[in-house]
Protein backbone atom coordinates (compact mmCIF):
# COMPACT_ATOMS: atom_id res chain seq x y z
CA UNK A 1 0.00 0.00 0.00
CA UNK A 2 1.65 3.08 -0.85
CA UNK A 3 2.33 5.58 1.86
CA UNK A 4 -0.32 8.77 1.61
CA UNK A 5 1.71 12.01 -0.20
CA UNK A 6 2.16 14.76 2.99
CA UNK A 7 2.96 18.11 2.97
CA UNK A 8 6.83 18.68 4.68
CA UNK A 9 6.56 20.72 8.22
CA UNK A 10 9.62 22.48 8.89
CA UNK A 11 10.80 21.50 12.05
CA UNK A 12 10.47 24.02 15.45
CA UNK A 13 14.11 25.59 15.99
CA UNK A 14 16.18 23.56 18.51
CA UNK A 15 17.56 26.00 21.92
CA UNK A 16 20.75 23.89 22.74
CA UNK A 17 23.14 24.34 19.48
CA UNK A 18 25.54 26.11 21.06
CA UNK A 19 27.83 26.51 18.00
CA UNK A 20 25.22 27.36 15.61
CA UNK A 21 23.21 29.78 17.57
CA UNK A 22 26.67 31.31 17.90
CA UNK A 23 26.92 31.62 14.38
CA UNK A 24 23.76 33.09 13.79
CA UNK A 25 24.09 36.06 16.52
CA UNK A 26 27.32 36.89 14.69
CA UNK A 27 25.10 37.15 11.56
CA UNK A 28 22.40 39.22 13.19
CA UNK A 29 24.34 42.00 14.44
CA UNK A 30 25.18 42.51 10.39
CA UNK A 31 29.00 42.78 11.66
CA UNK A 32 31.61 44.59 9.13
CA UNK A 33 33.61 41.53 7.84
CA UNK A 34 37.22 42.69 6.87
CA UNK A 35 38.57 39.08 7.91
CA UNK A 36 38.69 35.71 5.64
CA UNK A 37 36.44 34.09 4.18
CA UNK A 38 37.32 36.50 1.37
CA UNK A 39 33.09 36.09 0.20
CA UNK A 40 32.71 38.46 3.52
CA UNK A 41 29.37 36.76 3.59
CA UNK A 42 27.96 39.20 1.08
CA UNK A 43 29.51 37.52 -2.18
CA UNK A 44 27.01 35.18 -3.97
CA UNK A 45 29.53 33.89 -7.13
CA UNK A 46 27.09 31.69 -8.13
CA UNK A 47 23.29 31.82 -7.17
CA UNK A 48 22.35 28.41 -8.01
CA UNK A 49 24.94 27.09 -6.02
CA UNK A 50 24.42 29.65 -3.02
CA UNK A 51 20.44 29.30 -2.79
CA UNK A 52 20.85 25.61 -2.32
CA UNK A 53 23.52 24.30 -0.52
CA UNK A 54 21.84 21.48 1.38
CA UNK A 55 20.74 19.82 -1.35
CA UNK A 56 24.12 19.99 -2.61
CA UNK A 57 25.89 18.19 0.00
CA UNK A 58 25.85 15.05 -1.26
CA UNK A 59 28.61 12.19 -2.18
CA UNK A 60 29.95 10.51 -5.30
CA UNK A 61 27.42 9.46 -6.94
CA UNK A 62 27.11 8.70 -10.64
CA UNK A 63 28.04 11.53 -12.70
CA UNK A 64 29.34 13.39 -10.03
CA UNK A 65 32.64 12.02 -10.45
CA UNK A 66 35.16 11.37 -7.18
CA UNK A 67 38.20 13.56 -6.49
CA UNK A 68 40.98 10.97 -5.80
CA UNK A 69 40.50 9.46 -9.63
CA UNK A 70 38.66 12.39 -11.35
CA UNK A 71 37.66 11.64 -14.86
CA UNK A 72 34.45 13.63 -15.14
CA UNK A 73 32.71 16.87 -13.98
CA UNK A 74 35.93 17.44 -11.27
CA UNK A 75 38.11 17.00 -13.69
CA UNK A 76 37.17 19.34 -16.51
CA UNK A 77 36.39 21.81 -13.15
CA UNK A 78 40.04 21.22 -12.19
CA UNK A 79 40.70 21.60 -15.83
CA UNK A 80 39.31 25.40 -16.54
CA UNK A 81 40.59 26.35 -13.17
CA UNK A 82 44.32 25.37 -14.61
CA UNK A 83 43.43 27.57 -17.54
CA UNK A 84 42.44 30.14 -15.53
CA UNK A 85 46.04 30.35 -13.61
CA UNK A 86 48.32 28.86 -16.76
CA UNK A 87 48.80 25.82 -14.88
CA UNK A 88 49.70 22.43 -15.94
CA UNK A 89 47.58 20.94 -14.23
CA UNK A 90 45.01 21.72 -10.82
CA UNK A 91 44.03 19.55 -8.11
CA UNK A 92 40.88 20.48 -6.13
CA UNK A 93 41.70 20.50 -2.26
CA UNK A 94 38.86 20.45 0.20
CA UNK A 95 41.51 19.87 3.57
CA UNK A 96 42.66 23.55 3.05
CA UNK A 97 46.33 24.96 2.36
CA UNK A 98 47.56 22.81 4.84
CA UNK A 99 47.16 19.47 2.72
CA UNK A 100 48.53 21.22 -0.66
CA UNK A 101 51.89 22.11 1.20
CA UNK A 102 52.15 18.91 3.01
CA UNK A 103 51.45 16.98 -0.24
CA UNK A 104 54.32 19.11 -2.42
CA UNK A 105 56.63 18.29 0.54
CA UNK A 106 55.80 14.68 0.54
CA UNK A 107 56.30 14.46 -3.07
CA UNK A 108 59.18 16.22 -3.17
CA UNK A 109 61.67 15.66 -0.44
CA UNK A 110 62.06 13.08 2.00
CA UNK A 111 65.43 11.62 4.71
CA UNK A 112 68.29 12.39 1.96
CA UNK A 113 66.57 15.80 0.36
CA UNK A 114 66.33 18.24 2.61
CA UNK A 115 63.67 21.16 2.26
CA UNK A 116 65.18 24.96 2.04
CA UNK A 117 62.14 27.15 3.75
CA UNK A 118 62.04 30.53 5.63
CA UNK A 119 61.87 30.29 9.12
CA UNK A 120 58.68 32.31 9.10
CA UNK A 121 56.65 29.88 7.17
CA UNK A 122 53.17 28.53 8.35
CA UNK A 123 52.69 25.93 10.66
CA UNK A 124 51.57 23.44 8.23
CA UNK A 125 55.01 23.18 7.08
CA UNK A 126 55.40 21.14 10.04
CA UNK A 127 53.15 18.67 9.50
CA UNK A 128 54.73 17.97 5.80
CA UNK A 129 58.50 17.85 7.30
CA UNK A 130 57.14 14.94 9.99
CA UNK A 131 55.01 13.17 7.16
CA UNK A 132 58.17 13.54 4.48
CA UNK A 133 60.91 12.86 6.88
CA UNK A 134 62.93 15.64 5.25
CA UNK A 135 65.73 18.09 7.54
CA UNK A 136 64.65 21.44 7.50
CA UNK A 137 67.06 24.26 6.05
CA UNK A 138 66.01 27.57 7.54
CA UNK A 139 66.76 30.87 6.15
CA UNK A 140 66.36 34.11 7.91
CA UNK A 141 63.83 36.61 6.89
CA UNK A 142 63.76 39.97 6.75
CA UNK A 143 61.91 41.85 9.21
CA UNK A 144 60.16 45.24 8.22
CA UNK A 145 60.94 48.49 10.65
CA UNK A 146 58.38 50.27 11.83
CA UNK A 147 55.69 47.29 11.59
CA UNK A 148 58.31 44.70 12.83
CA UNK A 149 57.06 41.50 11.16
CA UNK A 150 58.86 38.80 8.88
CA UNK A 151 58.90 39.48 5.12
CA UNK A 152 60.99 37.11 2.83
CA UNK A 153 64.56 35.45 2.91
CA UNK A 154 67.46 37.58 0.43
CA UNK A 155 68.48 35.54 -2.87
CA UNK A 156 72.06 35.49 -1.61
CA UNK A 157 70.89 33.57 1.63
CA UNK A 158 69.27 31.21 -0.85
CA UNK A 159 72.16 30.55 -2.87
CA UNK A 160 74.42 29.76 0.03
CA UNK A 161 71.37 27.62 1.68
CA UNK A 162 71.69 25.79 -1.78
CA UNK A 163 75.26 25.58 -1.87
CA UNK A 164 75.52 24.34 1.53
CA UNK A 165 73.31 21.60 1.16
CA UNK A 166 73.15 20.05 -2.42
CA UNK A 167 70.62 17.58 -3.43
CA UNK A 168 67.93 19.89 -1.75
CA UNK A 169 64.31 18.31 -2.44
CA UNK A 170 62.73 21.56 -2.97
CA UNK A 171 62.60 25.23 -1.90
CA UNK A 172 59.99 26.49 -0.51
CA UNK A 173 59.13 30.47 -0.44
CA UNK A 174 55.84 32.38 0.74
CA UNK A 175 53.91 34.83 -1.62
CA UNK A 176 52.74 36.52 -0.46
CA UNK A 177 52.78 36.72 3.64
CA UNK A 178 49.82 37.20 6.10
CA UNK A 179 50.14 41.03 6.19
CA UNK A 180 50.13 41.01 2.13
CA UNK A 181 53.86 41.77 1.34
CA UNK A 182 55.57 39.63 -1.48
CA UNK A 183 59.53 38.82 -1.92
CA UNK A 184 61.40 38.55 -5.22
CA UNK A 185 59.89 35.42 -6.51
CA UNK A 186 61.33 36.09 -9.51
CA UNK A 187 64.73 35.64 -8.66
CA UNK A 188 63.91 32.92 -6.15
CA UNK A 189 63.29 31.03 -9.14
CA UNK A 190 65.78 31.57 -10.98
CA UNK A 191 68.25 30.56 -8.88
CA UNK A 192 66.42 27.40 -8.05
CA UNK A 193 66.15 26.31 -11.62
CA UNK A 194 69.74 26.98 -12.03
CA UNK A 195 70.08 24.77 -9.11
CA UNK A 196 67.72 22.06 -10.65
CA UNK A 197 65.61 22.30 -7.16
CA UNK A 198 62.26 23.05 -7.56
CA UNK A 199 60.16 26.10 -6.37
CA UNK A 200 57.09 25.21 -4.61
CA UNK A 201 55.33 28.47 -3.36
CA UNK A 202 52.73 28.73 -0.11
CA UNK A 203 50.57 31.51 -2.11
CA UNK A 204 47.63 30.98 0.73
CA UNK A 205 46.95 34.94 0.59
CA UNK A 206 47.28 35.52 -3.65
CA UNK A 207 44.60 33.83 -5.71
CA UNK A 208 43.78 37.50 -6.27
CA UNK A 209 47.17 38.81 -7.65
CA UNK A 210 46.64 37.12 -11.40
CA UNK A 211 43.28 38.99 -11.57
CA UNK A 212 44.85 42.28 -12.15
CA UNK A 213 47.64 44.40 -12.91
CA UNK A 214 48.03 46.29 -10.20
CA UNK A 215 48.75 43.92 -7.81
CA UNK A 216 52.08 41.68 -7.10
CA UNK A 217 52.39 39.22 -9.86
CA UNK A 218 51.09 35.73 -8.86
CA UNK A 219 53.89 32.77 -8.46
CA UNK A 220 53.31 30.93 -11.31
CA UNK A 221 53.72 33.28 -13.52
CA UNK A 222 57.23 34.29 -11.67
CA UNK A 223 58.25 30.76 -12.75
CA UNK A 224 57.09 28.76 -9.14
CA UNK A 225 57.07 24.88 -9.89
CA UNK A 226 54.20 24.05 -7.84
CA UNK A 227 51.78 26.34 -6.24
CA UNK A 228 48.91 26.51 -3.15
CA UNK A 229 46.18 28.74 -2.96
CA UNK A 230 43.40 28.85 -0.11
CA UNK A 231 40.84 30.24 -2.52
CA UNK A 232 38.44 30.71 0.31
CA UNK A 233 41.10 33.42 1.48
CA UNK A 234 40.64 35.81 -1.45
CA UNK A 235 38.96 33.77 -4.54
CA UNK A 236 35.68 33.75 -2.89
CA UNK A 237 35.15 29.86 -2.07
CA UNK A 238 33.81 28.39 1.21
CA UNK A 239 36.21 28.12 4.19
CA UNK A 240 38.83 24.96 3.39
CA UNK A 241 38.04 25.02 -0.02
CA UNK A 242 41.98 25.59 -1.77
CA UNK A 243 43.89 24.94 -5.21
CA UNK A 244 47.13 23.15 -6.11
CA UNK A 245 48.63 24.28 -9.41
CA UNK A 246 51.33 22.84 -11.08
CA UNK A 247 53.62 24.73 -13.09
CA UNK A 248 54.24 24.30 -17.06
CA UNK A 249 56.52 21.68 -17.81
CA UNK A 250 57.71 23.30 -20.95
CA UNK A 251 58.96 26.60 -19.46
CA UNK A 252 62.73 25.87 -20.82
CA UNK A 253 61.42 25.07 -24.15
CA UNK A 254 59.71 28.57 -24.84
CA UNK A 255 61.58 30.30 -22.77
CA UNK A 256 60.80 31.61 -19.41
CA UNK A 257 60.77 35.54 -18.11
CA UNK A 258 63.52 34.65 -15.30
CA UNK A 259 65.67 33.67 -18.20
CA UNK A 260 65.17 36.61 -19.97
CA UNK A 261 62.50 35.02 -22.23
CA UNK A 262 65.65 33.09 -24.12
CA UNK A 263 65.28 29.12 -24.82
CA UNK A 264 67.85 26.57 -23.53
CA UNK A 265 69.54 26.71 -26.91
CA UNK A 266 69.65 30.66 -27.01
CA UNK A 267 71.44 30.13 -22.80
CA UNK A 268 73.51 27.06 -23.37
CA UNK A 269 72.13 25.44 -20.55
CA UNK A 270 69.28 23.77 -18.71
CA UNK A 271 69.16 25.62 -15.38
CA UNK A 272 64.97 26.66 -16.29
CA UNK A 273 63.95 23.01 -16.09
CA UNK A 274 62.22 21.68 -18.83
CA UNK A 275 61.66 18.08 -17.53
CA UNK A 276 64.88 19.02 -15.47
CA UNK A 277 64.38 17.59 -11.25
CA UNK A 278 62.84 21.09 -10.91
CA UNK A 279 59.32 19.53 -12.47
CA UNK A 280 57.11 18.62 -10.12
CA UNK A 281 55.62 14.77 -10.75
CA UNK A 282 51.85 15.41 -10.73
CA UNK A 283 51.23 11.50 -10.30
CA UNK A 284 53.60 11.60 -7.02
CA UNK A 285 51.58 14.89 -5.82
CA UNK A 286 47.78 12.52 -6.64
CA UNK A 287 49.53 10.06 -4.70
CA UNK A 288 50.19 12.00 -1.60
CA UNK A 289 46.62 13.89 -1.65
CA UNK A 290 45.18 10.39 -1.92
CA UNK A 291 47.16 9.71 1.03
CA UNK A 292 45.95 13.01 3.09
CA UNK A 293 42.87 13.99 2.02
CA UNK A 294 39.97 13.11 3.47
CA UNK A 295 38.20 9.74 1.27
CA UNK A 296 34.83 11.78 1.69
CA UNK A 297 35.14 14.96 -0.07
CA UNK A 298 32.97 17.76 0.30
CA UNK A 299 31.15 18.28 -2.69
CA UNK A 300 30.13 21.53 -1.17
CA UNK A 301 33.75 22.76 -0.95
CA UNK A 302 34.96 21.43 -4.88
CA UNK A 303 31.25 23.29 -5.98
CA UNK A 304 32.37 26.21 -4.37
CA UNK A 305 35.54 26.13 -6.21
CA UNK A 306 33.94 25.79 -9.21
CA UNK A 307 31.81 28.50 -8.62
CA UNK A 308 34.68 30.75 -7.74
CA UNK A 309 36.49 30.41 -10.53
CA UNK A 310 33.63 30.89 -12.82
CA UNK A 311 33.44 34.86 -10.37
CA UNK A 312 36.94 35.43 -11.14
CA UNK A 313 36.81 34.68 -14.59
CA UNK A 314 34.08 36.84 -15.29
CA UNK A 315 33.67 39.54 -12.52
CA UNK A 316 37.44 39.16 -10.92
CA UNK A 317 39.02 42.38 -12.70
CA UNK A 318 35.98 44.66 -12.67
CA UNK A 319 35.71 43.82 -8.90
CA UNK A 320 39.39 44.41 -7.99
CA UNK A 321 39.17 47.76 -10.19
CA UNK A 322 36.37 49.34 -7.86
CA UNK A 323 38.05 47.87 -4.39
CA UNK A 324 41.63 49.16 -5.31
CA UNK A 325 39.65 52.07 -6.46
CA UNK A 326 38.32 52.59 -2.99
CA UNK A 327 41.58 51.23 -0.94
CA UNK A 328 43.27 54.29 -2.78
CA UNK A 329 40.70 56.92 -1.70
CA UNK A 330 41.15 55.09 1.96
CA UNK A 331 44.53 55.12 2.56
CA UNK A 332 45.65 59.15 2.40
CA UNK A 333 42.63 59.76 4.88
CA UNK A 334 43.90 57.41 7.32
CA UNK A 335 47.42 58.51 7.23
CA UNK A 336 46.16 61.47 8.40
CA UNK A 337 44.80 60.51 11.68
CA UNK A 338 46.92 60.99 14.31
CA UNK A 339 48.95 57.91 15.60
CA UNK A 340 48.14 55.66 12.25
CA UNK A 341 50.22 54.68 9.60
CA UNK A 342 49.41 52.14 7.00
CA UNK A 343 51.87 49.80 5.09
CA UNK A 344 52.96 50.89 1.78
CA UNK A 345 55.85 49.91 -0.57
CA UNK A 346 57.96 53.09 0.74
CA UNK A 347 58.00 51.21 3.77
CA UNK A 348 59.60 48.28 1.93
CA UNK A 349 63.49 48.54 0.90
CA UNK A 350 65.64 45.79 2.04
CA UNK A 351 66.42 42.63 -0.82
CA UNK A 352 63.48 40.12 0.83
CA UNK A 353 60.49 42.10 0.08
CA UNK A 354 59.58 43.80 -3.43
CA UNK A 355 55.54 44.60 -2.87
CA UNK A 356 52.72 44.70 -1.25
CA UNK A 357 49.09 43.68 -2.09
CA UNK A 358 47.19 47.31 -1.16
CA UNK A 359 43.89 44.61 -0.87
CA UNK A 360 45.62 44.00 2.56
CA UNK A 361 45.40 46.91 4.79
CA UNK A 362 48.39 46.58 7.39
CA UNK A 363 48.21 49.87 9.63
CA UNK A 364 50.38 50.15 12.83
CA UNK A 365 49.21 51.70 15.74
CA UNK A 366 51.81 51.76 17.72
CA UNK A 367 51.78 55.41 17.71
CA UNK A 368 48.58 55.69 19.68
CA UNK A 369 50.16 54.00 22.67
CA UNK A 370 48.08 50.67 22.52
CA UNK A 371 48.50 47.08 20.80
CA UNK A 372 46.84 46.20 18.06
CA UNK A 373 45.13 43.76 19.78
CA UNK A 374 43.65 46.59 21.65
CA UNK A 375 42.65 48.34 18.81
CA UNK A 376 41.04 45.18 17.04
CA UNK A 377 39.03 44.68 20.42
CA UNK A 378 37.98 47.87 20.84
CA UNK A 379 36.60 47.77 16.99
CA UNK A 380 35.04 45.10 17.16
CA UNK A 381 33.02 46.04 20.38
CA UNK A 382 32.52 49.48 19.57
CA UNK A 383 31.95 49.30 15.95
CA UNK A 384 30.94 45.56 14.96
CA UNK A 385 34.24 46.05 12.82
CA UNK A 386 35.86 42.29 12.85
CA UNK A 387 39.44 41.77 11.21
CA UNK A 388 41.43 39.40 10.44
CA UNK A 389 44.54 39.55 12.43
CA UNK A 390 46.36 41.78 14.57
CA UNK A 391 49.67 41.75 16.56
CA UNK A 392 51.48 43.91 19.28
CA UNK A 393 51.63 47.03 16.92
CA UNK A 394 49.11 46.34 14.01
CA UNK A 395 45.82 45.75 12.83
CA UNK A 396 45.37 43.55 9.81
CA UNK A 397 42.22 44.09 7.79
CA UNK A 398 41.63 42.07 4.71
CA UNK A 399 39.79 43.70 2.16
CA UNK A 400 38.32 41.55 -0.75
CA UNK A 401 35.48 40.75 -3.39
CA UNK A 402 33.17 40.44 -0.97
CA UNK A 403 34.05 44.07 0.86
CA UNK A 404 31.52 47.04 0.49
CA UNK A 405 32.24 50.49 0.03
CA UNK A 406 30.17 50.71 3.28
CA UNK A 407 32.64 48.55 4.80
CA UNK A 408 35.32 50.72 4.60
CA UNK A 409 33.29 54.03 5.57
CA UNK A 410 32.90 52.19 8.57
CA UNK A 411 36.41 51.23 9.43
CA UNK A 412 37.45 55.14 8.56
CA UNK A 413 35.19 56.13 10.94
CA UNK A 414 35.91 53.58 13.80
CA UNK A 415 39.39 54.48 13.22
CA UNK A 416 38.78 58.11 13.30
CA UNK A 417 37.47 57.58 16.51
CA UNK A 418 40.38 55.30 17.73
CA UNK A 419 42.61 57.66 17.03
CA UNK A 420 40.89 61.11 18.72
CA UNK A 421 40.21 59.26 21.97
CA UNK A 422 44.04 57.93 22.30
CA UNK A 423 44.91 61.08 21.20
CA UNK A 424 42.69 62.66 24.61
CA UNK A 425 44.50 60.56 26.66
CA UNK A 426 42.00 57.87 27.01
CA UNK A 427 45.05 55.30 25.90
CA UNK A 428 44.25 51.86 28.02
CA UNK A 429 47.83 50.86 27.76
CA UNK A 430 51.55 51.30 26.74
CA UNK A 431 52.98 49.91 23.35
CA UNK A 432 54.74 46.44 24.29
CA UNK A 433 58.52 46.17 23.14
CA UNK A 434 59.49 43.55 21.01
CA UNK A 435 62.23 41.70 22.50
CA UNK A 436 65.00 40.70 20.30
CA UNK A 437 64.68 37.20 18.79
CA UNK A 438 67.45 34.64 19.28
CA UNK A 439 69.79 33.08 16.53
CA UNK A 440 68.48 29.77 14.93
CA UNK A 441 69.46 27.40 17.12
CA UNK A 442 70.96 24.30 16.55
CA UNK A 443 69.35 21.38 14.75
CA UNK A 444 69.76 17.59 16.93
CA UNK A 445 67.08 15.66 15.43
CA UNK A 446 64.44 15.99 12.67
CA UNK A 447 61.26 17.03 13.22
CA UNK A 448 59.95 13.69 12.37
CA UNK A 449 62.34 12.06 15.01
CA UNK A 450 61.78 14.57 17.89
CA UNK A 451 57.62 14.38 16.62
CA UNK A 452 58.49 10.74 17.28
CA UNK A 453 60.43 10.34 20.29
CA UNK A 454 59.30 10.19 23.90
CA UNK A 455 58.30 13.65 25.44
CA UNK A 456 58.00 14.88 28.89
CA UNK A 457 57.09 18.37 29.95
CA UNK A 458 59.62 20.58 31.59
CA UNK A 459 59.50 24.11 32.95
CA UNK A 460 60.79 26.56 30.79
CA UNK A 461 63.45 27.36 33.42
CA UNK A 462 64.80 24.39 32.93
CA UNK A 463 65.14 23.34 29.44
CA UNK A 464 67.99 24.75 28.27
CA UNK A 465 70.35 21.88 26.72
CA UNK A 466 67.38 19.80 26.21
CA UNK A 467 66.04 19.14 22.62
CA UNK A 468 62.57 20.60 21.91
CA UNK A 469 59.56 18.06 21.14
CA UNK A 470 57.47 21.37 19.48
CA UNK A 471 57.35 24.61 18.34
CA UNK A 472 56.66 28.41 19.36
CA UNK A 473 56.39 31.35 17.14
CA UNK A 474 55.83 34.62 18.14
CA UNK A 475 53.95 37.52 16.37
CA UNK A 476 55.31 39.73 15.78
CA UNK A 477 57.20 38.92 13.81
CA UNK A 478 56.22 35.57 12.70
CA UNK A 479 59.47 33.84 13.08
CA UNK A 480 59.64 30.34 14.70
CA UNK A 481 61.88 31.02 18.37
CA UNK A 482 62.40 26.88 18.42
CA UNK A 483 61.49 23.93 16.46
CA UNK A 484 61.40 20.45 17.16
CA UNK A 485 64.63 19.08 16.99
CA UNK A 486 66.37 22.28 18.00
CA UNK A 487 68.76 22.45 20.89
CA UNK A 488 66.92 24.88 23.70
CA UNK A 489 69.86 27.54 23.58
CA UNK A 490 69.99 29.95 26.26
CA UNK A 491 68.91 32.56 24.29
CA UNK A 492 65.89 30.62 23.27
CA UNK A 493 65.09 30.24 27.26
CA UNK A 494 65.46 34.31 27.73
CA UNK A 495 63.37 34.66 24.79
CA UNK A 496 60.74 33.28 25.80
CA UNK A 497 60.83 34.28 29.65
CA UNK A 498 60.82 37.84 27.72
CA UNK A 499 57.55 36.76 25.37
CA UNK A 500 55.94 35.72 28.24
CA UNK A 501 56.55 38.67 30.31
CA UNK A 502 55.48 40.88 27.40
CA UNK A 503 52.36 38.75 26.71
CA UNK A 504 52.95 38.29 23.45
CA UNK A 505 50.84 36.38 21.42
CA UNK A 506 52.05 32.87 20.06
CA UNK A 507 51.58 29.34 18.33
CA UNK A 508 52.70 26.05 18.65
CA UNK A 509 53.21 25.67 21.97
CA UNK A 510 51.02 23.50 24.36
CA UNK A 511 51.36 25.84 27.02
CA UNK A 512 49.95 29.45 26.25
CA UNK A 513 51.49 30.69 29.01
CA UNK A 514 54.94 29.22 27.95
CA UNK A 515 55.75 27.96 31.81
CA UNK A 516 56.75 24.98 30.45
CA UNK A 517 57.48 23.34 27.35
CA UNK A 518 57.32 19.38 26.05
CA UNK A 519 60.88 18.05 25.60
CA UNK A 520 62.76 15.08 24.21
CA UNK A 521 62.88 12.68 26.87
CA UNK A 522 66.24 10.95 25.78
């Protein structure tokens, strides 16, 4: 007997959902979103795809393909995307960032090739040093005065880190960094071709630049071998939804721009690649992501990447146009308040940084007396202003296709504000001092072995001489004070007893109060 058709009653709202009724205040009080997701919750880059994402959250069924052996619809999405970004070839990534940098450093090095990084990179560079096995080669980055945070490493720091330790696995380099400011990619790559080491680039913060010419050029057309976007950063994708682009194999062939456009036969030699050890094998990178990503695949993420793309290839540039547009009109009128000063290129002049994204609005407030994390608190509780970051002298806001002109008539005025109270006196607190960071110490164990080997916890007090069993970095600037593996120098110890005393703000370590710290526990 067939059951009797009846109409669908929507169910009564549930009280205890913690988590989503926390979502949905956040919502209500229509707060101004200058923080990633770079959608800002007002970007709709596809309305079929927006209006009915339930229904979309499904798995793979038939004609719906499956991401770990795409042959159909993910596919010739992963195929248009590649077009979009001259790629050889793009893999969809719906575990964020963190698996595309993990996977290009599990394809690429392993015990015997080490991996030649800048001690400022992200955190997920951990993971893919402990998965790979590989011995990290750090390089010192340069730190920007004024805003004190960690820019890029110089070329001739990466020549000698490539001279020093031959049969590298890869370089890694990041373009650009979390406050929007790029290195020279360009001759990054160059010298790693002429090394035969490829360039795999942590472009988290870019999928933007390509869109338009007044922003940084993007890595891969700077001649990266491999490249990871978070598209939900900037592209306009849902949160964890990212893209892994692999470089053209051909560059040597035609000729590449870091070679001064000449072929291999116009040089005399092979130092651009070609199918030289600087390509990147794309069945070794499938591998790895088959290894790492999750076997049940949004289908809500890889949409949203689809739908993305399609945005950027039709509404990117005019969308860029009207923001820089407005981020130029911003900028003067902000300088002008009293204690503020936003990042510009003039800022910029030492040999590890060459530009800045203006999309991401770095100001330093320093001036006023306060923190940034001050100023972001008092923003955000005064003016419903959220943004993305901020650090003991900055604020970080990221402006993208999803910001409204309203948005940043807003933040002038909260910041307006900010500035003519501190300016009366009303200051809640002094600007922190940065303590001095200590050399690089020295390296006892990989990360993998330390990662692997017994661990006790110690206090801090009393770990110098032992071998750390984790991490701590410090913003600003960004830089990693120890890693595990590295001998816990004295100067790591006074560090830290200095971060702590400042209240500094920090990752990695188990301990946020950094009164002890896991150890090796030989």
């Amino acid at each position: 007997m067939p059951f009797n058709k009846e109409k669908r009653v929507q169910p009564s709202p549930i009280a205890d959902l913690p988590l989503v009724n926390a979502l949905e205040e956040y919502r209500r009080r229509r707060p101004v979103r200058m923080h990633v997701p770079g959608h800002g919750g007002n970007l709709c880059p596809c309305p079929q795809f927006m209006d009915g994402l339930p229904g979309l959250d499904v798995t793979e069924l038939e004609g719906l393909d499956d991401l770990h052996n795409p042959g159909g619809v993910i596919a010739a999405a992963q195929e248009k995307a590649a077009g979009l970004f001259g790629a050889r070839h793009t893999f969809f990534l719906v575990n964020g960032t963190t698996v595309g940098i993990q996977a290009l450093i599990a394809a690429s090095c392993d015990q015997n090739r080490p991996l030649v990084l800048p001690r400022n990179a992200h955190r997920s560079v951990l993971g893919g040093l402990i998965i790979s096995g590989a011995r990290p080669v750090f390089l010192a980055p340069e730190v920007v005065p004024g805003f004190e945070f960690a820019t890029g490493f110089r070329p001739e720091d990466l020549i000698d880190g490539l001279r020093q330790n031959p049969g590298a696995g890869a370089v890694l380099a990041v373009h650009p960094n979390y406050y929007g400011v790029t290195g020279d990619l360009g001759a990054a790559a160059a010298i790693c071709h002429r090394y035969n080491v490829p360039l795999l680039v942590d472009e988290a913060h870019g999928t933007h630049l390509r869109l338009h010419p007044d922003l940084p050029a993007d890595a891969l057309s700077l001649g990266a071998d491999a490249v990871v976007q978070s598209v939900h950063k900037t592209g306009g994708a849902l949160t964890q939804a990212s893209w892994l682009h692999l470089g053209k194999a051909e560059r040597a062939e035609r000729g590449h721009p870091s070679c001064g456009g000449m072929s291999i036969a116009e040089r005399g030699h092979t130092s651009c690649g070609g199918m030289s050890p600087t390509y990147v094998d794309r069945e070794r990178v499938a591998e790895v992501l088959r290894l790492l990503q999750t076997s049940s695949p949004s289908y809500l993420l890889m949409a949203s990447l689809d739908a993305a793309r399609g945005y950027l290839t039709c509404h990117g540039r005019e969308t860029l146009d009207k923001l820089l547009g407005w981020v130029h009109e911003a900028v003067p009128i902000i300088n002008k308040m009293p204690g503020l000063t936003t990042l510009g290129t003039e800022h910029l002049g030492s040999s590890g940084t060459a530009g800045h994204d203006p999309t991401r609005l770095v100001i330093s407030v320093r001036q006023l007396g306060i923190s940034g994390h001050t100023a972001a608190r008092w923003l955000a509780h005064k003016y419903g202003i959220h943004l993305e970051m901020s650090d003991a002298f900055n604020i970080v806001a990221v402006l993208s296709l999803g910001t409204q002109k309203s948005d940043i008539i807003a933040l002038l005025n909260g910041l307006a504000e900010l500035s003519c109270q501190t300016e009366q006196g009303h200051s809640p607190r002094s600007p922190i001092p940065l303590p001095a960071g200590p050399p690089i110490p020295p390296q006892v164990l990989t990360p993998r072995q330390a990662w692997l080997a017994p661990r006790r916890i110690i206090p801090l007090e009393r770990s110098t001489g032992r071998v750390s069993a984790e991490s701590v970095a410090v913003y600003p600037p960004g830089i990693t004070a120890i890693y595990p593996g590295e001998e816990i120098t004295p100067a790591v110890v006074e560090y830290l007893q200095q971060v702590r005393e400042c209240e500094l703000h920090q990752q990695g370590a188990a301990d946020p109060k950094l009164d002890t710290i896991q150890v090796v526990d030989a």
